[in-house]
N, C-alpha and C. Protein backbone atom coordinates (compact mmCIF):
# COMPACT_ATOMS: atom_id res chain seq x y z
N UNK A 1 12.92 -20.92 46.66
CA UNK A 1 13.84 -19.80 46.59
C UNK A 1 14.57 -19.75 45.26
N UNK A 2 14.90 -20.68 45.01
CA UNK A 2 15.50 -21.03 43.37
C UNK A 2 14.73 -20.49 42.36
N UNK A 3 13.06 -20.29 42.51
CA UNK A 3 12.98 -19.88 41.39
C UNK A 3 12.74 -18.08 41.52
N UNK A 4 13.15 -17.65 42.45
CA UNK A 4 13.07 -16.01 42.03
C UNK A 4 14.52 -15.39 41.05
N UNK A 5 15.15 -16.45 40.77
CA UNK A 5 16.41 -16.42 39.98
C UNK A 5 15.97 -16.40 38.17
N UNK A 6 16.70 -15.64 37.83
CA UNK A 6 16.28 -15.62 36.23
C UNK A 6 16.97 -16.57 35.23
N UNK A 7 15.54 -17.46 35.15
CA UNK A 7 16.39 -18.49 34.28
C UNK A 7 17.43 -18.57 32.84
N UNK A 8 16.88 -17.52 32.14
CA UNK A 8 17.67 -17.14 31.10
C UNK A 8 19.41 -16.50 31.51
N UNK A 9 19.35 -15.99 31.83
CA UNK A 9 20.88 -15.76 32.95
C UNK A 9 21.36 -16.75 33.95
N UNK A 10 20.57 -17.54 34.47
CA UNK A 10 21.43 -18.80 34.72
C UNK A 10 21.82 -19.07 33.92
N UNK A 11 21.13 -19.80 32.67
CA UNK A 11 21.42 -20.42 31.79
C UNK A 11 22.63 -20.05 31.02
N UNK A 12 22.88 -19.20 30.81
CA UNK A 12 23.75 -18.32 30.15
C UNK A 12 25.32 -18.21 30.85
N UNK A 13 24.87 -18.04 32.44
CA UNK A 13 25.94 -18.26 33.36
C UNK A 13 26.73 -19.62 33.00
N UNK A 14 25.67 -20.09 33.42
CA UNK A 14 25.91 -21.60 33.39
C UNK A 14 26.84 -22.30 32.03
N UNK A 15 25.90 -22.02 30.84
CA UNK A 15 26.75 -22.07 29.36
C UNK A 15 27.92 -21.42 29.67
N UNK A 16 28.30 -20.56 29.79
CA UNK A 16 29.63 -19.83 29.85
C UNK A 16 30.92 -20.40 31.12
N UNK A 17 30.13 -20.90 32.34
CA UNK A 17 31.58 -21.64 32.82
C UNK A 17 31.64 -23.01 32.52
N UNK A 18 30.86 -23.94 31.88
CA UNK A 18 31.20 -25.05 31.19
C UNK A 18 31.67 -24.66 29.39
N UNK A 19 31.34 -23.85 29.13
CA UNK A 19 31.96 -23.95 27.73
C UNK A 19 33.32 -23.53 27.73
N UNK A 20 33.50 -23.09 28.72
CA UNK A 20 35.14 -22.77 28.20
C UNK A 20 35.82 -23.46 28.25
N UNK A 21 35.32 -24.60 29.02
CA UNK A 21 36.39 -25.56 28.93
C UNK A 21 36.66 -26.04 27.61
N UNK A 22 35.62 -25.95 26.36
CA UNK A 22 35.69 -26.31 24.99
C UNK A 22 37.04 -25.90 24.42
N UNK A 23 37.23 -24.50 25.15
CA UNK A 23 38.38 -23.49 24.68
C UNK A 23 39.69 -24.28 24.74
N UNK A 24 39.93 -24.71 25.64
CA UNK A 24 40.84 -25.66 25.58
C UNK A 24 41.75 -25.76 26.94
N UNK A 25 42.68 -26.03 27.20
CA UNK A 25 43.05 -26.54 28.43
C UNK A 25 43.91 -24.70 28.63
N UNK A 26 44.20 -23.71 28.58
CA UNK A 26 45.01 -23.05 28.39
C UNK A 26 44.49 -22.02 29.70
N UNK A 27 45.60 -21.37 30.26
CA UNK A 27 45.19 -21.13 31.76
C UNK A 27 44.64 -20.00 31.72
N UNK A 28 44.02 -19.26 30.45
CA UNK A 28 42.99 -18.16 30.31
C UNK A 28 41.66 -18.42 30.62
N UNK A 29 40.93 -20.01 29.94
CA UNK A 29 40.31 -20.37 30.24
C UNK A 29 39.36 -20.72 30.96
N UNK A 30 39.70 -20.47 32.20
CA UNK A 30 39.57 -20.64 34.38
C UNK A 30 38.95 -19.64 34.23
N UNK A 31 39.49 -18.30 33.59
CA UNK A 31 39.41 -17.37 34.28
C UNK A 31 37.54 -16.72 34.42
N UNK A 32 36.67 -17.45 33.43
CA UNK A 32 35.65 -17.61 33.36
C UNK A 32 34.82 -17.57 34.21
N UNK A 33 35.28 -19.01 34.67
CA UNK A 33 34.04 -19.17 36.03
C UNK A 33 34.74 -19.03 37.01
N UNK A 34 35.86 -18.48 37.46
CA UNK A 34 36.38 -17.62 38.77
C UNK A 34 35.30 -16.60 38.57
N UNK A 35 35.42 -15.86 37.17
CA UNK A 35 34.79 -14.37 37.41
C UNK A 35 33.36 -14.83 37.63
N UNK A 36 32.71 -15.48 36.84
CA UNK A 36 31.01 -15.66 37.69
C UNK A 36 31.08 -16.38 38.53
N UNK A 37 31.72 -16.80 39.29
CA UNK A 37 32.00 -17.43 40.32
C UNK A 37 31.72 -16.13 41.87
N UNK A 38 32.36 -15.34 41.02
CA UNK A 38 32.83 -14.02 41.68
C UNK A 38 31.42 -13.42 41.75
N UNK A 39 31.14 -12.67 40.52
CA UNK A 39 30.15 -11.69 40.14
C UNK A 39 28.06 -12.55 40.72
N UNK A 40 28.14 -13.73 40.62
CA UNK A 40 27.03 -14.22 40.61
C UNK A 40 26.32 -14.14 42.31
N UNK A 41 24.90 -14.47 42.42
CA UNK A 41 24.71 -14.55 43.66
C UNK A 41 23.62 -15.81 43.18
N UNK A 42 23.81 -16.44 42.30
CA UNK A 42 23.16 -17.48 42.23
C UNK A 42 23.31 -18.62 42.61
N UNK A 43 22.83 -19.74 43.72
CA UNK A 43 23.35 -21.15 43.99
C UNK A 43 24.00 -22.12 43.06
N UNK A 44 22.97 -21.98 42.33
CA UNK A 44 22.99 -22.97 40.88
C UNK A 44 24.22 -22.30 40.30
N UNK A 45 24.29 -21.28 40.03
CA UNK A 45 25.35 -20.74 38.91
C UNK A 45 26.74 -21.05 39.72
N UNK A 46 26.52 -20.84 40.94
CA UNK A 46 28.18 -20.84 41.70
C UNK A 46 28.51 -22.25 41.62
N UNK A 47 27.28 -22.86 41.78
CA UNK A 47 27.80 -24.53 41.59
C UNK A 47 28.19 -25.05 40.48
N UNK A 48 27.73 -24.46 39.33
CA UNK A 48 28.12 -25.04 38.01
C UNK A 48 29.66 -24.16 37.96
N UNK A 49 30.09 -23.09 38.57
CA UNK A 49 31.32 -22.48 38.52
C UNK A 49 32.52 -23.29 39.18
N UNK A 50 31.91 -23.68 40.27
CA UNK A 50 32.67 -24.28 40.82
C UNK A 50 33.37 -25.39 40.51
N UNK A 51 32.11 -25.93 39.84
CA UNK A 51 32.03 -27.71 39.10
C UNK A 51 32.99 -27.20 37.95
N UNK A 52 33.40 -26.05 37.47
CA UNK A 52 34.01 -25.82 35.90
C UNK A 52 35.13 -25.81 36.15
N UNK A 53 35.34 -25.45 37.78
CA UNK A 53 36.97 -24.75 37.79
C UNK A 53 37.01 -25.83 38.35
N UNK A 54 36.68 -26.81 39.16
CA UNK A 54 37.26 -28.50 39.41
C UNK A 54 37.84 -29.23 38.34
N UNK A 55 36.84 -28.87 37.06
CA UNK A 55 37.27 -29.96 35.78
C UNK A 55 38.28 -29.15 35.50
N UNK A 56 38.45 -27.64 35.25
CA UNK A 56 39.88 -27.75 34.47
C UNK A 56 40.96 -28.17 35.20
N UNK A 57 40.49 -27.81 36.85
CA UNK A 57 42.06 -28.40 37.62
C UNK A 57 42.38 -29.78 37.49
N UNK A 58 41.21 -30.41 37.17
CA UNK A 58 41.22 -32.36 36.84
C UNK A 58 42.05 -32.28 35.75
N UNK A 59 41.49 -31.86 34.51
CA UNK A 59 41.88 -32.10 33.75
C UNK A 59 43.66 -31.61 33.43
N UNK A 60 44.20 -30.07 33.56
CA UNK A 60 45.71 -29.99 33.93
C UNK A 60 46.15 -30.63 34.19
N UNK A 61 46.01 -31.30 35.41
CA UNK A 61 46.97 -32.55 36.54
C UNK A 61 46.48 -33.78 35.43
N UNK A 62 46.00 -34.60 34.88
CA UNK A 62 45.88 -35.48 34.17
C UNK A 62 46.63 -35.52 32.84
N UNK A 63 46.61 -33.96 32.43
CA UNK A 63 47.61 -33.54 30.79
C UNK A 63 48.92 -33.50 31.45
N UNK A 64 48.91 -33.61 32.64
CA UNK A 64 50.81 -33.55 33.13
C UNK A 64 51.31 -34.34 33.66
N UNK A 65 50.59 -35.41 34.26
CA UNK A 65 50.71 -36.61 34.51
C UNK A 65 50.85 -37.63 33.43
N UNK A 66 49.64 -37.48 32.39
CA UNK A 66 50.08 -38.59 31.33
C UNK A 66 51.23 -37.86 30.11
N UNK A 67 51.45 -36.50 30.31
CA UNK A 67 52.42 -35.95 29.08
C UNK A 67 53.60 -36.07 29.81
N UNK A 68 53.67 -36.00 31.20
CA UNK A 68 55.00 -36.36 31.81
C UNK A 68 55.52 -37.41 31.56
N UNK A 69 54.62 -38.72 31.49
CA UNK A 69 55.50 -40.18 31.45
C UNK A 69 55.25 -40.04 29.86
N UNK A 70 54.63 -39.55 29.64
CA UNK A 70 54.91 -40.00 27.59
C UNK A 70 56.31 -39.31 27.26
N UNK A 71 56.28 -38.46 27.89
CA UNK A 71 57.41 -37.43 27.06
C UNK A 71 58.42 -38.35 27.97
N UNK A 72 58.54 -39.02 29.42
CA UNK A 72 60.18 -39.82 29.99
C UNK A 72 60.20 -41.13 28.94
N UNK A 73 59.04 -41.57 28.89
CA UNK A 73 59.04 -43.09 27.93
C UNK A 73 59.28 -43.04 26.59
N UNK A 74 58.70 -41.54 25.88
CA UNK A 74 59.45 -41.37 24.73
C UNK A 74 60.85 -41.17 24.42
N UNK A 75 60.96 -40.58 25.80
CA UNK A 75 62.52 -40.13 25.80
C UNK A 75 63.83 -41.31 26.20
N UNK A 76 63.29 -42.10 27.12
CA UNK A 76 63.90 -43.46 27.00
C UNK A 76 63.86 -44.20 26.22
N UNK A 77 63.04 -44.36 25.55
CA UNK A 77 63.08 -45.82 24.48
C UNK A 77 63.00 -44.91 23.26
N UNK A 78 63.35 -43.98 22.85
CA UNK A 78 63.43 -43.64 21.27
C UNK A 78 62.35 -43.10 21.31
N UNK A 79 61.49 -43.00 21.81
CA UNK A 79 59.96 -42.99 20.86
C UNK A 79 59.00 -44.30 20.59
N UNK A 80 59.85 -45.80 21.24
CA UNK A 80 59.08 -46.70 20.71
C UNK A 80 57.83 -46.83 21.85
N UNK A 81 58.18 -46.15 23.00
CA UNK A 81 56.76 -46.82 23.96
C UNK A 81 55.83 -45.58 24.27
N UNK A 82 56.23 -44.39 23.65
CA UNK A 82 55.53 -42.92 23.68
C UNK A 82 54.47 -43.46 22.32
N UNK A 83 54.59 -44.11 21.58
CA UNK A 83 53.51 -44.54 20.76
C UNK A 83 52.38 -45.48 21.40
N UNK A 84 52.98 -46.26 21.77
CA UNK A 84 52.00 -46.98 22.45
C UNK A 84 51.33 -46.16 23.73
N UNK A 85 51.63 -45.23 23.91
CA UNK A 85 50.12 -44.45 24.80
C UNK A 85 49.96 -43.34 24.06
N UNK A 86 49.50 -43.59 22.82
CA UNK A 86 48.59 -42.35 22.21
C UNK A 86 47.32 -42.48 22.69
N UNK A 87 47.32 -44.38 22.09
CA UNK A 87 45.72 -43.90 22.74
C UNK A 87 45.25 -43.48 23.68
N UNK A 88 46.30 -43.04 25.19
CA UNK A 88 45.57 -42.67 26.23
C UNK A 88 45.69 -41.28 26.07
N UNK A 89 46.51 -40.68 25.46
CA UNK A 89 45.92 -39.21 24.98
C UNK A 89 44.78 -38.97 24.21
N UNK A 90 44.77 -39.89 22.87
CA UNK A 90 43.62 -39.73 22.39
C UNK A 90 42.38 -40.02 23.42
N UNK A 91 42.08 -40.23 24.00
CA UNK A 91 41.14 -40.81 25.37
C UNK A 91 40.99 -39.66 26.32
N UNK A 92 42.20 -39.09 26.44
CA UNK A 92 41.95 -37.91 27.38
C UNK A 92 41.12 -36.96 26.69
N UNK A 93 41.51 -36.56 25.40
CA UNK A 93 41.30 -35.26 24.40
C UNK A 93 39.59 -35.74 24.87
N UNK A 94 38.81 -37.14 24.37
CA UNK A 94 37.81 -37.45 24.16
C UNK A 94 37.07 -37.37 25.16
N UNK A 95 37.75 -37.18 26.77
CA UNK A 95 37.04 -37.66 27.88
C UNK A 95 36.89 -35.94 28.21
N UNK A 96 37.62 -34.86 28.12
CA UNK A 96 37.74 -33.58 28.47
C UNK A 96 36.55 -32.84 27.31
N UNK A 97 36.77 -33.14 25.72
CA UNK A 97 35.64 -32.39 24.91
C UNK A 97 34.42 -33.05 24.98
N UNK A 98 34.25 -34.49 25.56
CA UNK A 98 33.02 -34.72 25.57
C UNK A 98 32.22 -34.64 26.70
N UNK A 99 32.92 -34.83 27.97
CA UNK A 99 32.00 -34.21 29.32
C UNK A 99 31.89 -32.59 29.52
N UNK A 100 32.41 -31.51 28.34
CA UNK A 100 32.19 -30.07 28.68
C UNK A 100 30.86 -30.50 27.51
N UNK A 101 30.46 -31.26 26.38
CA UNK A 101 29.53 -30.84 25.56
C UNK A 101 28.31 -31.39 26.65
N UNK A 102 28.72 -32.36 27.13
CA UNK A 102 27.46 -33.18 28.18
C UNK A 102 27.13 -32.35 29.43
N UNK A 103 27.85 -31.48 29.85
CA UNK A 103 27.49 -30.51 30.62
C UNK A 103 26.96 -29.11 30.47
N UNK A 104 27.30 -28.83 28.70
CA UNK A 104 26.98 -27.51 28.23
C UNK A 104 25.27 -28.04 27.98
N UNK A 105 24.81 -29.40 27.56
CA UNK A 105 23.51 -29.90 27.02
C UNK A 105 22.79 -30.12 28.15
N UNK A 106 23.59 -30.63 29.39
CA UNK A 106 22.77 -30.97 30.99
C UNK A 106 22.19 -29.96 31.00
N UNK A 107 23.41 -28.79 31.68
CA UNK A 107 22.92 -27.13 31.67
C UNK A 107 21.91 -26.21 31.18
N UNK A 108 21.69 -26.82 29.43
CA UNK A 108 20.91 -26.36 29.39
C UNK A 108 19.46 -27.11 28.77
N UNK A 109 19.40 -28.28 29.14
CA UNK A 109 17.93 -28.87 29.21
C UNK A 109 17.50 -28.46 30.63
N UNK A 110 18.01 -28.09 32.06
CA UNK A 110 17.89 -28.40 33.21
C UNK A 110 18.64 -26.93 33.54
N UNK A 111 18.14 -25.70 33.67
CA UNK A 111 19.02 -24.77 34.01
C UNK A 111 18.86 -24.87 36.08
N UNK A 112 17.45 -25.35 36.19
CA UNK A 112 17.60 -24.82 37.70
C UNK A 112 18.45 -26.19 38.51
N UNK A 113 19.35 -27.22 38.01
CA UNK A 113 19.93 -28.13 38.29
C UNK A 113 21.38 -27.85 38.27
N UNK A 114 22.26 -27.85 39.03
CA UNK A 114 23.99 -27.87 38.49
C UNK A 114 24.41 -29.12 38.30
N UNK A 115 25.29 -28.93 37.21
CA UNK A 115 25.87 -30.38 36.65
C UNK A 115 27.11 -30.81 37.34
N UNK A 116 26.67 -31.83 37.70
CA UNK A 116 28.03 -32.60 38.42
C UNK A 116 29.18 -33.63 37.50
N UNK A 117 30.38 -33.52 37.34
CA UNK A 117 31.23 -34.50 36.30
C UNK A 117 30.92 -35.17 37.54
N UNK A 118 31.36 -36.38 36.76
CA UNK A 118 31.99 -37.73 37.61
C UNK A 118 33.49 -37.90 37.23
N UNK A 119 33.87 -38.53 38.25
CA UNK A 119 35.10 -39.22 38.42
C UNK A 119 36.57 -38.21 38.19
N UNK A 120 36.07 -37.08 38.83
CA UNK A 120 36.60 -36.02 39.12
C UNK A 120 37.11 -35.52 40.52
N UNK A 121 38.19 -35.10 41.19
CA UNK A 121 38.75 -34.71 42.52
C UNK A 121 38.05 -33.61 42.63
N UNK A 122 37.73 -33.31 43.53
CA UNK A 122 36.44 -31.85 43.69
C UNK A 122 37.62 -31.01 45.09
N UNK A 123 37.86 -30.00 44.41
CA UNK A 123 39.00 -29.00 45.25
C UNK A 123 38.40 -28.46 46.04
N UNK A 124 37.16 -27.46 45.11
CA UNK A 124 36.12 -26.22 45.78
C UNK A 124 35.03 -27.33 46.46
């Protein structure tokens, strides 16, 4: 049944609700793969929509969780222990732009497959 679906428009689907997450964390972003989420009648495509709008909700709750205690720990100690977790920002930035490029490349070596993150809370 999967393949009476047009692979070039999956594909395309597909590219488009994982790349936005490239765009950046900003709550325009979503609005992507809600809409082919919406508009599609494809399995594959709704799943990779779905899978897009999980990661940005992962990813939000993780930028507000770790910017919440950086910004109380910066704010308690001067600034001296908001340094010492850069690197877990820097880590986040790395863990958010590099599983949207690993999913934009899954996607499209493998269009009739949806890409699953790992170690992600799955809402939808």
């Amino acid at each position: 049944m999967q393949g009476s679906y047009d692979s070039g428009k999956r594909s395309l689907l597909s590219l488009i609700c994982h790349g936005f997450t490239l765009a950046g964390v900003s709550v325009v972003t979503i609005f992507a793969p809600i809409v082919v989420l919406m508009i599609s009648d494809d399995p594959v495509v709704k799943a990779n929509a779905k899978e897009s709008i999980n990661f940005h909700l992962n990813i939000w709750f993780w930028a507000s969780v770790i910017g919440g205690i950086y910004g109380v720990l910066s704010f308690l100690t001067f600034g001296i222990l908001g340094i010492l977790l850069f690197p877990m920002i820097a880590f986040g930035f790395l863990w958010h732009f590099g599983w949207s490029i690993v999913a934009i490349l899954k996607t499209l070596a493998n269009p009739d497959e949806a890409f699953r993150y790992p170690f992600i809370f799955r809402v939808l």
